[in-house]
N, C-alpha and C. Protein backbone atom coordinates (compact mmCIF):
# COMPACT_ATOMS: atom_id res chain seq x y z
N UNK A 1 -129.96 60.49 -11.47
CA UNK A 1 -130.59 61.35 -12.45
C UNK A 1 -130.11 62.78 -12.25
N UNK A 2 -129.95 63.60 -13.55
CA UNK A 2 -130.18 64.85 -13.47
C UNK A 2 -131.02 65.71 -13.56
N UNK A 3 -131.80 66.78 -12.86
CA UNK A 3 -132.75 66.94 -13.37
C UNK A 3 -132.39 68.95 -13.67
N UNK A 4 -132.75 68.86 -14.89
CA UNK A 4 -133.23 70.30 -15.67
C UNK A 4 -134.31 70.74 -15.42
N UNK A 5 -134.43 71.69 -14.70
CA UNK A 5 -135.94 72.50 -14.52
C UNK A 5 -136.32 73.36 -16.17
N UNK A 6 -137.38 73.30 -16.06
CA UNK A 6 -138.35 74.03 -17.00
C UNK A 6 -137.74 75.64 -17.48
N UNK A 7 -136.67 76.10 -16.63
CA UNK A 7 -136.31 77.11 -16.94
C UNK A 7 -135.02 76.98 -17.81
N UNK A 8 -134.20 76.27 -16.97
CA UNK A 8 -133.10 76.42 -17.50
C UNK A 8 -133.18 75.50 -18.88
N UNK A 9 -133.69 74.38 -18.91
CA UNK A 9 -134.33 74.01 -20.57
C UNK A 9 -134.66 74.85 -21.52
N UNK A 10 -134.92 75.69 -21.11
CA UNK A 10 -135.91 76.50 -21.89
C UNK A 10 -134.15 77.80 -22.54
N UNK A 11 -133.86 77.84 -21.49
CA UNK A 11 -132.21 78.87 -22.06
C UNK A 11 -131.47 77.68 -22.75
N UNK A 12 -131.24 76.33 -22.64
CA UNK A 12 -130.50 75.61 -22.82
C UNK A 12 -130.92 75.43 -24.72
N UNK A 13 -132.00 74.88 -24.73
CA UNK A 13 -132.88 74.87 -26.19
C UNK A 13 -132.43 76.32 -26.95
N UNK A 14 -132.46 77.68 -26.34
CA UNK A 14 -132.34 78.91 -27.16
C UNK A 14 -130.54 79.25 -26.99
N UNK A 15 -130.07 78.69 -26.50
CA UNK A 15 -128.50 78.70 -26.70
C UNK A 15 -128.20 77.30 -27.95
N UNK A 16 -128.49 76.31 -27.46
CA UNK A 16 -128.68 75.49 -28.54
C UNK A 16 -129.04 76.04 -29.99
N UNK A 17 -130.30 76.82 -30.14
CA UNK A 17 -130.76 76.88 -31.38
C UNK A 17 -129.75 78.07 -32.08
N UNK A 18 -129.14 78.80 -31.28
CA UNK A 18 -128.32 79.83 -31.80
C UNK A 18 -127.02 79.03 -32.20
N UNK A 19 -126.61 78.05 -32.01
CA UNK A 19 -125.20 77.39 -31.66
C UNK A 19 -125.56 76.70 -33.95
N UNK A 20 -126.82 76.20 -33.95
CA UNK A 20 -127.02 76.28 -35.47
C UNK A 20 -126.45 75.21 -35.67
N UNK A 21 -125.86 73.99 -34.79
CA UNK A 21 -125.22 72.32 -35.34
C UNK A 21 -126.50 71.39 -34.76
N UNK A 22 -126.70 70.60 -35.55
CA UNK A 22 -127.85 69.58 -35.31
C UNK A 22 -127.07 68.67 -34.71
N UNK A 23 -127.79 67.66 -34.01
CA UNK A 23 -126.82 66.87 -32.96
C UNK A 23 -126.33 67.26 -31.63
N UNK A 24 -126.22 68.21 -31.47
CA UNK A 24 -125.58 68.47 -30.07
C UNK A 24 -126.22 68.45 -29.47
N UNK A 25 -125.63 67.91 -27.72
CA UNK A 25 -125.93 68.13 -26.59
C UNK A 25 -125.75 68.32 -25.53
N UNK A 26 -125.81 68.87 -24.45
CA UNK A 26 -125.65 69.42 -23.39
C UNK A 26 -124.54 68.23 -22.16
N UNK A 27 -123.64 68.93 -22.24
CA UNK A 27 -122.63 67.57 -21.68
C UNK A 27 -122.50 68.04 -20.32
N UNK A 28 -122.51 67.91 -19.45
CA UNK A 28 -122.75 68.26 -17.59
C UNK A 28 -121.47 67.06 -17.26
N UNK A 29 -120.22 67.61 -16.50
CA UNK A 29 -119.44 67.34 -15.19
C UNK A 29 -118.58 67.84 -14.56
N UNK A 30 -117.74 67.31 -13.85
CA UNK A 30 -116.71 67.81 -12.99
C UNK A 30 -115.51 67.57 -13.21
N UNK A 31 -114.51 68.37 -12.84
CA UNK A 31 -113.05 68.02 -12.41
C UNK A 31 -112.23 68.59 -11.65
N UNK A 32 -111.07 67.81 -11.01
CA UNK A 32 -110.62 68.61 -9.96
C UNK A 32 -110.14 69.94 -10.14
N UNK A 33 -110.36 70.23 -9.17
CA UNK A 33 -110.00 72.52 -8.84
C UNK A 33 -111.00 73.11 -8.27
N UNK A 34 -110.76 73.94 -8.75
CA UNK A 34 -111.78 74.87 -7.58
C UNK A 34 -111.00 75.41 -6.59
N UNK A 35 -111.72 76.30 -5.62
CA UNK A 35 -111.51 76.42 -3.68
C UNK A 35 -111.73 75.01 -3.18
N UNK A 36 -113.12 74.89 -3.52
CA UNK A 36 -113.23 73.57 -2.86
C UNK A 36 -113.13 72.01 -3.22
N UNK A 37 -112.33 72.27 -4.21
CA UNK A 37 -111.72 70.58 -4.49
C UNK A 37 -112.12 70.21 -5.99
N UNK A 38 -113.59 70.27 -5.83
CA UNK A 38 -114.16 69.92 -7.52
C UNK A 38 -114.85 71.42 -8.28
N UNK A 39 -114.67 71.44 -9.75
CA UNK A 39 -115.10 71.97 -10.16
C UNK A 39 -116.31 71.97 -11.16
N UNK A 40 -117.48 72.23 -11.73
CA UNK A 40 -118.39 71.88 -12.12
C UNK A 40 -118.42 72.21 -13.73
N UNK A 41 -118.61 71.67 -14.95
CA UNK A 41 -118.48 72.12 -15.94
C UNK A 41 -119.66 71.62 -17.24
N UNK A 42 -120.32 72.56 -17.91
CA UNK A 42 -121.16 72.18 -18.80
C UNK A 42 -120.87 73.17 -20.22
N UNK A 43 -121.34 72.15 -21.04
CA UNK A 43 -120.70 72.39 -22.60
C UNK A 43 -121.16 71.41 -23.67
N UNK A 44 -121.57 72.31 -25.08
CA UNK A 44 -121.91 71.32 -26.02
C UNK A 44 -120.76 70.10 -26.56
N UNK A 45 -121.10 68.97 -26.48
CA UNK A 45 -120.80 68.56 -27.36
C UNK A 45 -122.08 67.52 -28.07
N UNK A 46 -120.91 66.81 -29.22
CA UNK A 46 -122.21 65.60 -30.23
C UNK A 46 -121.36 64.42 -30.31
N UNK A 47 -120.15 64.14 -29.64
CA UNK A 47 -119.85 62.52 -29.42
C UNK A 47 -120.29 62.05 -28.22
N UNK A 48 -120.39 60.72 -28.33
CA UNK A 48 -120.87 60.15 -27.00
C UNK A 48 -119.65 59.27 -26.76
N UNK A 49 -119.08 59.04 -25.32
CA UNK A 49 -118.14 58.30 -25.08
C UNK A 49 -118.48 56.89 -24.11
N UNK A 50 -117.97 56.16 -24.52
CA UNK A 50 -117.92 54.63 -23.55
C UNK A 50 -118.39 55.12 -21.98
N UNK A 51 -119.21 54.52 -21.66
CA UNK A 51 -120.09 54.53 -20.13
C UNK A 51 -120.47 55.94 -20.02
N UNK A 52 -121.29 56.87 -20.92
CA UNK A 52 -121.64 58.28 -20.43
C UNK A 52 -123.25 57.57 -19.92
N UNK A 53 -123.51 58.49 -19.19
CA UNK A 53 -124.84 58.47 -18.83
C UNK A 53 -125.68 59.47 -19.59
N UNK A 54 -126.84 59.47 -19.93
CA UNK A 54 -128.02 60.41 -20.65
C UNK A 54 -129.26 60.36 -19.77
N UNK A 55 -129.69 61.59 -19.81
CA UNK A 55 -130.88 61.90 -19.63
C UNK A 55 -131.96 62.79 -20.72
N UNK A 56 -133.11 62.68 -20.29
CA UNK A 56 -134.05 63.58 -21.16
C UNK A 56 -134.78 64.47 -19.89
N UNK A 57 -134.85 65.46 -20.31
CA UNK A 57 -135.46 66.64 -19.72
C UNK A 57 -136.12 67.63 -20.63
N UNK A 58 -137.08 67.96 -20.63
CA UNK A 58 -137.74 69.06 -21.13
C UNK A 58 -137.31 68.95 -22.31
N UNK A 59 -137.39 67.51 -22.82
CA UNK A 59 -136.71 68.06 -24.38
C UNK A 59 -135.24 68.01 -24.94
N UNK A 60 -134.76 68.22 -23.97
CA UNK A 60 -132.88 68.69 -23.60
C UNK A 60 -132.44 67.44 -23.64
N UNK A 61 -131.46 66.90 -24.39
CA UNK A 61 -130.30 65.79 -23.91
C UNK A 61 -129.16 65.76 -23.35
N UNK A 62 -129.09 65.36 -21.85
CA UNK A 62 -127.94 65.96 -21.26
C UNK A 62 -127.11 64.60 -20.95
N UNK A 63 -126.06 64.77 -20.98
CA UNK A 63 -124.49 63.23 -21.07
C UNK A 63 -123.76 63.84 -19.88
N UNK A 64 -123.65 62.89 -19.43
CA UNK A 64 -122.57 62.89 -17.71
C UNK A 64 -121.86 61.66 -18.16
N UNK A 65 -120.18 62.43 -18.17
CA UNK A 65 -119.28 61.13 -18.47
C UNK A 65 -119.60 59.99 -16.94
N UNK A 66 -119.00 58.90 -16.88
CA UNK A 66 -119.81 58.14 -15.86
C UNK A 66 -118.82 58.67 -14.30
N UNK A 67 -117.80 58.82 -14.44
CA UNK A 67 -116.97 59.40 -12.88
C UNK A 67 -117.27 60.54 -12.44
N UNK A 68 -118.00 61.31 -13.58
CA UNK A 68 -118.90 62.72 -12.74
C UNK A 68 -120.09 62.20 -12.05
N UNK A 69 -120.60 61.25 -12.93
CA UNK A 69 -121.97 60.82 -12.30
C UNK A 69 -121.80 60.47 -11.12
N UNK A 70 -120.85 60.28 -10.41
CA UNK A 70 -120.46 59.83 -9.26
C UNK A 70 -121.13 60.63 -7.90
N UNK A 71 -120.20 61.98 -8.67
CA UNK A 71 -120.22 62.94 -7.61
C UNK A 71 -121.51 64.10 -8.02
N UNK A 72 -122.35 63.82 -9.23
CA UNK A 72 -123.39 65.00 -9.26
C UNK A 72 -124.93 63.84 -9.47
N UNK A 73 -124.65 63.00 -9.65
CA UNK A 73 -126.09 62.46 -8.96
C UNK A 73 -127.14 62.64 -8.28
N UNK A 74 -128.19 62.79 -8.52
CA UNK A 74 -129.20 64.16 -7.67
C UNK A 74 -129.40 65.57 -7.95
N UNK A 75 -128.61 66.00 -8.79
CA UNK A 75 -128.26 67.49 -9.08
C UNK A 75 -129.40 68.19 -9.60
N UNK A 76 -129.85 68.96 -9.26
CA UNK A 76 -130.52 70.16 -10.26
C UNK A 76 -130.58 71.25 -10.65
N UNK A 77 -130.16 71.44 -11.96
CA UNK A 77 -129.65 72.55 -12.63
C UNK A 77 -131.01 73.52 -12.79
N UNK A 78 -130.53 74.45 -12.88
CA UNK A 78 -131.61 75.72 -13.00
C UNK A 78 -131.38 76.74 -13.26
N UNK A 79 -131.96 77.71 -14.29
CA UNK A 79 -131.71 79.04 -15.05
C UNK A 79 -132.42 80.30 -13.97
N UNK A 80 -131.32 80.75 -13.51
CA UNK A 80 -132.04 82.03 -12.85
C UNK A 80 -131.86 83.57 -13.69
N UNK A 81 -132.94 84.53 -13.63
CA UNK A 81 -132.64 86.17 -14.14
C UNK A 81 -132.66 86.71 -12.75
N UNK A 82 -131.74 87.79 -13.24
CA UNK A 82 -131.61 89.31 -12.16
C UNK A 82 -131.35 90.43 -12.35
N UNK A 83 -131.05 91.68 -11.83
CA UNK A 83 -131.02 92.50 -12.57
C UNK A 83 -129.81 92.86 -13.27
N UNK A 84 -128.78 91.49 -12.45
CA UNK A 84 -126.84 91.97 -12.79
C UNK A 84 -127.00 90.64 -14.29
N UNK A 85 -127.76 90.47 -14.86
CA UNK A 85 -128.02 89.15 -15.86
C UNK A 85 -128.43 87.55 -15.59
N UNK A 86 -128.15 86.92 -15.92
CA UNK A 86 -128.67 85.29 -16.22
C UNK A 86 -127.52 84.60 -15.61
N UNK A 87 -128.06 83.13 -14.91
CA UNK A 87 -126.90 82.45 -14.80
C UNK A 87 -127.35 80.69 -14.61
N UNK A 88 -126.92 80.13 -15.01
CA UNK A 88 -127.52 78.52 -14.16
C UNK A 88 -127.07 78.51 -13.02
N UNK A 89 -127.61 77.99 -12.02
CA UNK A 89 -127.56 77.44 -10.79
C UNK A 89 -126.98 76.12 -10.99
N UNK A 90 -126.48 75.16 -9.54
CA UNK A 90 -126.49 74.14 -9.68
C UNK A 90 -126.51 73.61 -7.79
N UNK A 91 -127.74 72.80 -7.80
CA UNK A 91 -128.19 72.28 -6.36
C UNK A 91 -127.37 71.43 -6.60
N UNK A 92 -126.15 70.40 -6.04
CA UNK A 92 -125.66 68.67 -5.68
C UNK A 92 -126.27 68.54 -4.40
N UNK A 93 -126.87 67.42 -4.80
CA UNK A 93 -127.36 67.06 -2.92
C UNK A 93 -125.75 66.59 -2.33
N UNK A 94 -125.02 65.86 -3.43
CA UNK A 94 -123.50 65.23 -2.72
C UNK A 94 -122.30 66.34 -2.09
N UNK A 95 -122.76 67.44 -2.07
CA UNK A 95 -122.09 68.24 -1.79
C UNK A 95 -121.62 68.69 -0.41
N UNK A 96 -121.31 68.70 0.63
CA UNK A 96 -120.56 68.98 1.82
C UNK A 96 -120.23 70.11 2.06
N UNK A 97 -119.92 71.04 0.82
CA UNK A 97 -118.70 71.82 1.15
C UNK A 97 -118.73 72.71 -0.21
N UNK A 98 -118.94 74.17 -0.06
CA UNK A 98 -118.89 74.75 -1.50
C UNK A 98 -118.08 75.88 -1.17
N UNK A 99 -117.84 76.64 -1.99
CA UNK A 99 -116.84 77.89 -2.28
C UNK A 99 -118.10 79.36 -2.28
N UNK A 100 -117.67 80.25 -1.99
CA UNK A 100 -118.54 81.04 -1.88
C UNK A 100 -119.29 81.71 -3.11
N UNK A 101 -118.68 81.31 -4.32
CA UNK A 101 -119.20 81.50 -5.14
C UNK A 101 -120.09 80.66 -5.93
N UNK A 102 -120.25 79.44 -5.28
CA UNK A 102 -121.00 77.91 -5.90
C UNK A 102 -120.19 77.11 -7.22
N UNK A 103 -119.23 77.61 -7.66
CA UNK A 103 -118.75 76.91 -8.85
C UNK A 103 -118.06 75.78 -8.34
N UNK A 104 -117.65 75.54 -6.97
CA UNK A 104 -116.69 74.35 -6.61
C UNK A 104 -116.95 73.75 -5.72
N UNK A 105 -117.05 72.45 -4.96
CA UNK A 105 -117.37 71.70 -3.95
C UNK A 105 -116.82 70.70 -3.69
N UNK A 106 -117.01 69.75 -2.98
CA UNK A 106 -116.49 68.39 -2.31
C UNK A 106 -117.14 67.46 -1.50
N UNK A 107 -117.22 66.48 -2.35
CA UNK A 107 -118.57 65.44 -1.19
C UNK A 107 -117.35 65.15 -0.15
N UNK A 108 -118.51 63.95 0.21
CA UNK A 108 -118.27 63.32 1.68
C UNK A 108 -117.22 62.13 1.23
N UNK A 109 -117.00 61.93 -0.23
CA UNK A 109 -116.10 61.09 -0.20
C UNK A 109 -115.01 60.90 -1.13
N UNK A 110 -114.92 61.99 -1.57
CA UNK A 110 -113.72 63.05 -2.36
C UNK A 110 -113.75 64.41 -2.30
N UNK A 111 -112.60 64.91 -2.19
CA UNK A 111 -112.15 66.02 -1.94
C UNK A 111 -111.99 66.82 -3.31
N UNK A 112 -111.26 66.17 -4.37
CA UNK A 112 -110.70 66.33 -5.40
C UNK A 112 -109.29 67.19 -5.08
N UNK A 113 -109.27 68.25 -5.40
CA UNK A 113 -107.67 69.15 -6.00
C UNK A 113 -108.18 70.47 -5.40
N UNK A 114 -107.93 70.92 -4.70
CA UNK A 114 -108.52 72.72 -4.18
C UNK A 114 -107.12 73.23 -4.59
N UNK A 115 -107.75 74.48 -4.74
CA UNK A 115 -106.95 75.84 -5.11
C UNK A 115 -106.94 76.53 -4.30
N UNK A 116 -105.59 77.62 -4.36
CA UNK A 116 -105.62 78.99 -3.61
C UNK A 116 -107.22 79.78 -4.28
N UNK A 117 -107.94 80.15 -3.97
CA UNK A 117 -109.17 81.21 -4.43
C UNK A 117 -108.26 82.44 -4.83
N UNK A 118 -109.06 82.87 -5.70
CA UNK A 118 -108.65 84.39 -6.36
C UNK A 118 -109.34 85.22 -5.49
N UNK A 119 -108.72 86.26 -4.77
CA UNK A 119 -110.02 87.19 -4.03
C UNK A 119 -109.77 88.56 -4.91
């Protein structure tokens, strides 16, 4: 499962409602890059493809093609404020290994593709 907290639903629904296409939904996964091997990626779309996974959250319909589901299983996404702006979070319990900035990681049983980091 994925789970969407109450917050970040709540930005996800008001980015949604601005976006103005009926149908869409919140598509959550990964691919290789990063520092640390995988990279994490979320984005509307409204097709559904052969073996995606779905969830319901707060309302929200979120699709994990099924080889992300692999590696973000457990995950929970979450909308944080501050005073430098807004951002989602993202907890993987499968995670081992992250980049100092949280956008990239690597379980215990893929590495994926790492990059030189930009400093």
């Amino acid at each position: 499962m994925i789970t969407l907290t109450e917050r970040a639903s709540l930005k996800v629904k008001e980015m949604l409602a601005a976006e103005n296409k009926p149908g869409l939904f919140l598509r959550v996964g990964v691919r290789p890059g990063g520092c640390s091997g995988f990279t994490y990626g979320m984005g509307w779309d409204q097709e559904m493809k052969e073996g995606d996974v779905t969830f319901e959250q707060h309302g929200v319909k979120i699709v994990v093609d099924k080889d992300s589901y692999l590696y973000i299983k457990g995950t929970e996404i979450d909308f944080k404020e501050s005073m430098m702006g807004g951002g989602f979070s993202i907890e993987n319990p499968n995670a081992i290994a992250s980049c100092g900035c949280g956008s990239s990681f690597k379980t215990a049983l893929a590495e994926g593709k790492a990059e030189k980091c930009d400093d």
